[in-house]
C-alpha atoms as a PDB file:
ATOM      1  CA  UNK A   1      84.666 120.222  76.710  1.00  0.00           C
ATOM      2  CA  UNK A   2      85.916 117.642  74.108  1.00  0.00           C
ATOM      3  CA  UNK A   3      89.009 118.205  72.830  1.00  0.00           C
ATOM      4  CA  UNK A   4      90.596 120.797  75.465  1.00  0.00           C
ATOM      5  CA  UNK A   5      89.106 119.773  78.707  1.00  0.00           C
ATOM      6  CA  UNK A   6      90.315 116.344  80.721  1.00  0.00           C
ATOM      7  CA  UNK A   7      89.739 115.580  84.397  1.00  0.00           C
ATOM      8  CA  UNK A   8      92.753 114.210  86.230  1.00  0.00           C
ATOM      9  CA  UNK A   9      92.603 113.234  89.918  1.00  0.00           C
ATOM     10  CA  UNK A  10      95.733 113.566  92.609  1.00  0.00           C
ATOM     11  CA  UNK A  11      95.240 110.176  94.131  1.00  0.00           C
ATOM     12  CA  UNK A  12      95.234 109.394  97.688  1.00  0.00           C
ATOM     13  CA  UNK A  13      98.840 108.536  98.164  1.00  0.00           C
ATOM     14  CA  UNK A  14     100.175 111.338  96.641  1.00  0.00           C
ATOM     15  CA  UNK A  15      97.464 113.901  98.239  1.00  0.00           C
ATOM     16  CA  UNK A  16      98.326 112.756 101.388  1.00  0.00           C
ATOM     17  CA  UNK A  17     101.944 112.775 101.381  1.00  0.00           C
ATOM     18  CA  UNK A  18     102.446 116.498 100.787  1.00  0.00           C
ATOM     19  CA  UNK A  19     102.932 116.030  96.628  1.00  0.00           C
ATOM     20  CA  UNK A  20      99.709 117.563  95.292  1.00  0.00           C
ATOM     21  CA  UNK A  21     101.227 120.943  95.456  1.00  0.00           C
ATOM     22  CA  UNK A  22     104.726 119.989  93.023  1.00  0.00           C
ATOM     23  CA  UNK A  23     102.107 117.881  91.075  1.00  0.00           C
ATOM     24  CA  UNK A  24      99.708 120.785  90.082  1.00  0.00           C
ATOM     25  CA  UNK A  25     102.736 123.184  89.439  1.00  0.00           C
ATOM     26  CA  UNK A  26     104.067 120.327  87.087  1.00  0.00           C
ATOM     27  CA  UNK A  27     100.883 119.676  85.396  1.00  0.00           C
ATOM     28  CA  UNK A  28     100.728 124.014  85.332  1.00  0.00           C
ATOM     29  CA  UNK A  29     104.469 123.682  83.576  1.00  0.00           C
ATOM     30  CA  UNK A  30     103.081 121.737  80.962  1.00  0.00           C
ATOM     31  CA  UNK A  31     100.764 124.371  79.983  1.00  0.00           C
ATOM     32  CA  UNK A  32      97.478 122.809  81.333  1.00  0.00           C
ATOM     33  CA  UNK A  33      95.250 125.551  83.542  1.00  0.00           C
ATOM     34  CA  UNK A  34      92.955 124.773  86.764  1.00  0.00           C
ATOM     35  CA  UNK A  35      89.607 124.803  85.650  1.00  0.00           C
ATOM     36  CA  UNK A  36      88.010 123.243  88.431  1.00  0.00           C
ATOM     37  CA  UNK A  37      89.517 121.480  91.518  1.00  0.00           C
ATOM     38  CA  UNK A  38      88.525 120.665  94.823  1.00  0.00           C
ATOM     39  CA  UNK A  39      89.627 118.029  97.816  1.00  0.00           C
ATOM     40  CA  UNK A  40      87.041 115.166  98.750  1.00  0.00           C
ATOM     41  CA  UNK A  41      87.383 111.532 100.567  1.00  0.00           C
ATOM     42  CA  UNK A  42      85.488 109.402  98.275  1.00  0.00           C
ATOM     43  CA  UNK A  43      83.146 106.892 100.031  1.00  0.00           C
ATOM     44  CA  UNK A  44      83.117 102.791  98.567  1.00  0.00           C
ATOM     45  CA  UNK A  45      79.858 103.761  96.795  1.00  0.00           C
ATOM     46  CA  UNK A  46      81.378 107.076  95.068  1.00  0.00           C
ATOM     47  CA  UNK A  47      84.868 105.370  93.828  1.00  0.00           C
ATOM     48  CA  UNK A  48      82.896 101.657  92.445  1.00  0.00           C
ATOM     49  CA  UNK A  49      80.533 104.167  90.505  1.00  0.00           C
ATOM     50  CA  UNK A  50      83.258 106.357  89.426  1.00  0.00           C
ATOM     51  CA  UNK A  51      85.530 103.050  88.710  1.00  0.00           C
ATOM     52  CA  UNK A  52      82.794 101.141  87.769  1.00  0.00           C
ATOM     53  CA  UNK A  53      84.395 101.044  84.238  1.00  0.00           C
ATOM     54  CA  UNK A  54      86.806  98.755  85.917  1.00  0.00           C
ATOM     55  CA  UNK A  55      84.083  96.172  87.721  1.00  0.00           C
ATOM     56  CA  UNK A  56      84.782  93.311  86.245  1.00  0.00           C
ATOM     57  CA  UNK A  57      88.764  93.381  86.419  1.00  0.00           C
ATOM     58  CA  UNK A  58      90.903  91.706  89.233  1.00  0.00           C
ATOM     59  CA  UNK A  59      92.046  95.101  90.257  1.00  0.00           C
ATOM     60  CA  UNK A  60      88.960  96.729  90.882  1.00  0.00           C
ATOM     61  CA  UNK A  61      88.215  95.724  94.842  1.00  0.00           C
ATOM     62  CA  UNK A  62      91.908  96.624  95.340  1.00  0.00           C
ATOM     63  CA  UNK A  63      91.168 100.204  93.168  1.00  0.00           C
ATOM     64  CA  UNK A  64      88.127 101.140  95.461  1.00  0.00           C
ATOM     65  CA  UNK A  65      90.098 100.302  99.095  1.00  0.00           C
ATOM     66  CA  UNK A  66      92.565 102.254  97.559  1.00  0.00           C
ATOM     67  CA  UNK A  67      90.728 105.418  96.036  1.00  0.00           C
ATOM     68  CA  UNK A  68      88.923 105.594  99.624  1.00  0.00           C
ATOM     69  CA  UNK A  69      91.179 105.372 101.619  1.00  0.00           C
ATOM     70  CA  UNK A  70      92.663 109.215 102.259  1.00  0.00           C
ATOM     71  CA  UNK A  71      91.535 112.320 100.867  1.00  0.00           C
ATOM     72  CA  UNK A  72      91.800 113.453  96.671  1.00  0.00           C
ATOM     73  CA  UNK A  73      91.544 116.166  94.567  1.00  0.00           C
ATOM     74  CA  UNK A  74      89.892 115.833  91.337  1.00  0.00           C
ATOM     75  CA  UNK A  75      90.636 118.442  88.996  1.00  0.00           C
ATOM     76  CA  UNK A  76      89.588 119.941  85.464  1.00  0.00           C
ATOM     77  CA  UNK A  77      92.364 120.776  83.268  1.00  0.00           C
ATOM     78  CA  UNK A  78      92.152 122.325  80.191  1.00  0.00           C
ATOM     79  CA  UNK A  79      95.056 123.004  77.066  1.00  0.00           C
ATOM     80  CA  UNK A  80      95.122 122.027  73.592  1.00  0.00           C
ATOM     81  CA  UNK A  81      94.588 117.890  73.168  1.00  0.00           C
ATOM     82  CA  UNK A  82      94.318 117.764  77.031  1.00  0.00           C
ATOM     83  CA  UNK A  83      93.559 114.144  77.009  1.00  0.00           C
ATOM     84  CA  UNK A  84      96.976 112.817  74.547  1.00  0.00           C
ATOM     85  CA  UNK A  85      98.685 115.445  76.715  1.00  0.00           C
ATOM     86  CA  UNK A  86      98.035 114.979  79.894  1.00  0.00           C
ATOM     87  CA  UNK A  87      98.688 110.965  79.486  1.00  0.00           C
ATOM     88  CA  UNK A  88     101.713 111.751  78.147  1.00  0.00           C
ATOM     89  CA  UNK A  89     102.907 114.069  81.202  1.00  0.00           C
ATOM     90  CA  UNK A  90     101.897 111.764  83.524  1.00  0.00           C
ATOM     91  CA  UNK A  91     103.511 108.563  81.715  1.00  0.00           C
ATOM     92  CA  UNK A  92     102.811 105.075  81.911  1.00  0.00           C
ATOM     93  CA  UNK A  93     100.653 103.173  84.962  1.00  0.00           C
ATOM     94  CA  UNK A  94     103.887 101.446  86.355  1.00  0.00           C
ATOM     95  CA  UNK A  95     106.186 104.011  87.211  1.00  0.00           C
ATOM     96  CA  UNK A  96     109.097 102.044  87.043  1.00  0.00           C
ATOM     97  CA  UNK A  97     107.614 102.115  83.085  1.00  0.00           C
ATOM     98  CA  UNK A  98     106.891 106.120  82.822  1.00  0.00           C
ATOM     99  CA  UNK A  99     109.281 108.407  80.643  1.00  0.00           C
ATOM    100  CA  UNK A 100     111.918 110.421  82.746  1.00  0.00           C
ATOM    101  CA  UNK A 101     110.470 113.835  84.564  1.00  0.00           C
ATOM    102  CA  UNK A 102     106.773 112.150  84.250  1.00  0.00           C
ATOM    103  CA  UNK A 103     104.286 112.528  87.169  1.00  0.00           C
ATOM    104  CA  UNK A 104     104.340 109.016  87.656  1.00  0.00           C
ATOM    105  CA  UNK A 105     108.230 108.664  87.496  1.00  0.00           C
ATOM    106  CA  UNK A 106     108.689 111.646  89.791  1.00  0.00           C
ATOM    107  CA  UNK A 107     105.470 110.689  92.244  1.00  0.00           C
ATOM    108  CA  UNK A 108     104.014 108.072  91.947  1.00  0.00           C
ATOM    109  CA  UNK A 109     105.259 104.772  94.286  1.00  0.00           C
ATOM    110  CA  UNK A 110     104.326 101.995  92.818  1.00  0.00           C
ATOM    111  CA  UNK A 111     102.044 100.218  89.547  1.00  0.00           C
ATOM    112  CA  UNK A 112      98.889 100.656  92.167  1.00  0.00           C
ATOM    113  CA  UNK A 113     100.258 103.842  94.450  1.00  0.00           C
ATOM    114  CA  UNK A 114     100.680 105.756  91.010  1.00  0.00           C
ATOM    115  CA  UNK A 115      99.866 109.193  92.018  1.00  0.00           C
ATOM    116  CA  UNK A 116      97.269 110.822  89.388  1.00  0.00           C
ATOM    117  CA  UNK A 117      94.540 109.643  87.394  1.00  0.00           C
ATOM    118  CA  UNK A 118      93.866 110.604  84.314  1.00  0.00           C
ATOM    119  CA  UNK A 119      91.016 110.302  81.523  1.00  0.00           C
ATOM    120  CA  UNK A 120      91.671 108.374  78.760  1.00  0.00           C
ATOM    121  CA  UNK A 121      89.252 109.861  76.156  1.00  0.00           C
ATOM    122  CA  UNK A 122      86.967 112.942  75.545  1.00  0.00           C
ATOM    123  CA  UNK A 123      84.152 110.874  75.725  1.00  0.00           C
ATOM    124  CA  UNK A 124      85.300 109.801  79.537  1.00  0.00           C
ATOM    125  CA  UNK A 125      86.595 113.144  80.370  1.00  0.00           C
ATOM    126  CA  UNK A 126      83.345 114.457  79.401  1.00  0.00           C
ATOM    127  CA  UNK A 127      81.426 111.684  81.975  1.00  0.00           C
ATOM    128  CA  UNK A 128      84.193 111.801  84.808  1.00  0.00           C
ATOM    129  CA  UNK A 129      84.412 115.531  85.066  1.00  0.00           C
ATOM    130  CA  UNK A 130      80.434 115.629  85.193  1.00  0.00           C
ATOM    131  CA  UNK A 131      81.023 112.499  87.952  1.00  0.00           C
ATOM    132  CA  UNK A 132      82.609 115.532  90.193  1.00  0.00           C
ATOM    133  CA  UNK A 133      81.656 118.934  88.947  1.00  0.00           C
ATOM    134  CA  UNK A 134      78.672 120.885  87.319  1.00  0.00           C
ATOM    135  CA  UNK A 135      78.754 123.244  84.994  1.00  0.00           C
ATOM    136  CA  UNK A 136      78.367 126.247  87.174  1.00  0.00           C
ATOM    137  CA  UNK A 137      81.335 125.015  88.775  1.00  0.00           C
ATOM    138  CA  UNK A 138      83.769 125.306  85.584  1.00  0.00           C
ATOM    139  CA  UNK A 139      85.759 128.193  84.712  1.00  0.00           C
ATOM    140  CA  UNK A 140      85.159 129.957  81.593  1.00  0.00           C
ATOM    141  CA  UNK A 141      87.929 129.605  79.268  1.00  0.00           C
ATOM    142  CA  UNK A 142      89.625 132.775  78.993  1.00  0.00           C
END
């Protein structure tokens, strides 16, 4: 997977207002292809393991509620450099921070509502993509 694999996830704020749909056609503009995707509602013990990264900053209580509190879709993307890519179509954490026609800048609602997760290394899109798929669940590349 290194290299042209990442694993983003629509978060719950933007899943459940009705914005998955213009996000995955964006990310699908940029030239990244489904993989793998599929909708869950991650329990408190699924999002501190999955954020567990995160445990001992301020935010990470606050990053669990929120992560559990509606529905998701974690996805597999794949392209060239998916990880440097897909961090720089999404832009910057705060959206109020994130590069015109971003995700973030055109979804997201605030520094902590920010719409899409995504990894930030092959090393971690490698662990977080295992977190939510096999590998009978990937697609082949074509």
């Amino acid at each position: 997977m290194a290299g042209n694999r990442t694993l983003t996830i629509i978060k719950p704020d933007a899943f459940g207002s009705g914005k998955a749909g213009k996000i995955i056609a964006h990310l699908e503009g940029a030239g990244f292809r489904v993989v793998a995707a599929r909708v869950t509602h991650l329990s408190e013990a699924e999002a501190g393991a999955f954020y567990q990264v995160h445990r001992e900053r301020p935010f990470y209580r606050s990053l669990v509620s929120f992560m559990t509190s509606g529905a998701c879709m974690p996805m597999v993307l794949e392209r060239d450099d998916a990880v440097a890519a897909l961090r720089s179509t999404i832009g910057a954490t705060d959206p109020a921070e994130a590069a015109a026609g971003t995700v973030r800048k055109l979804f997201a609602e605030s520094k902590e509502r920010n719409a899409i997760h995504a990894s930030d290394s092959d090393e971690n899109a490698t662990r977080e993509s295992g977190f939510f798929f096999s590998e009978t669940e990937l697609v082949r590349a074509r």
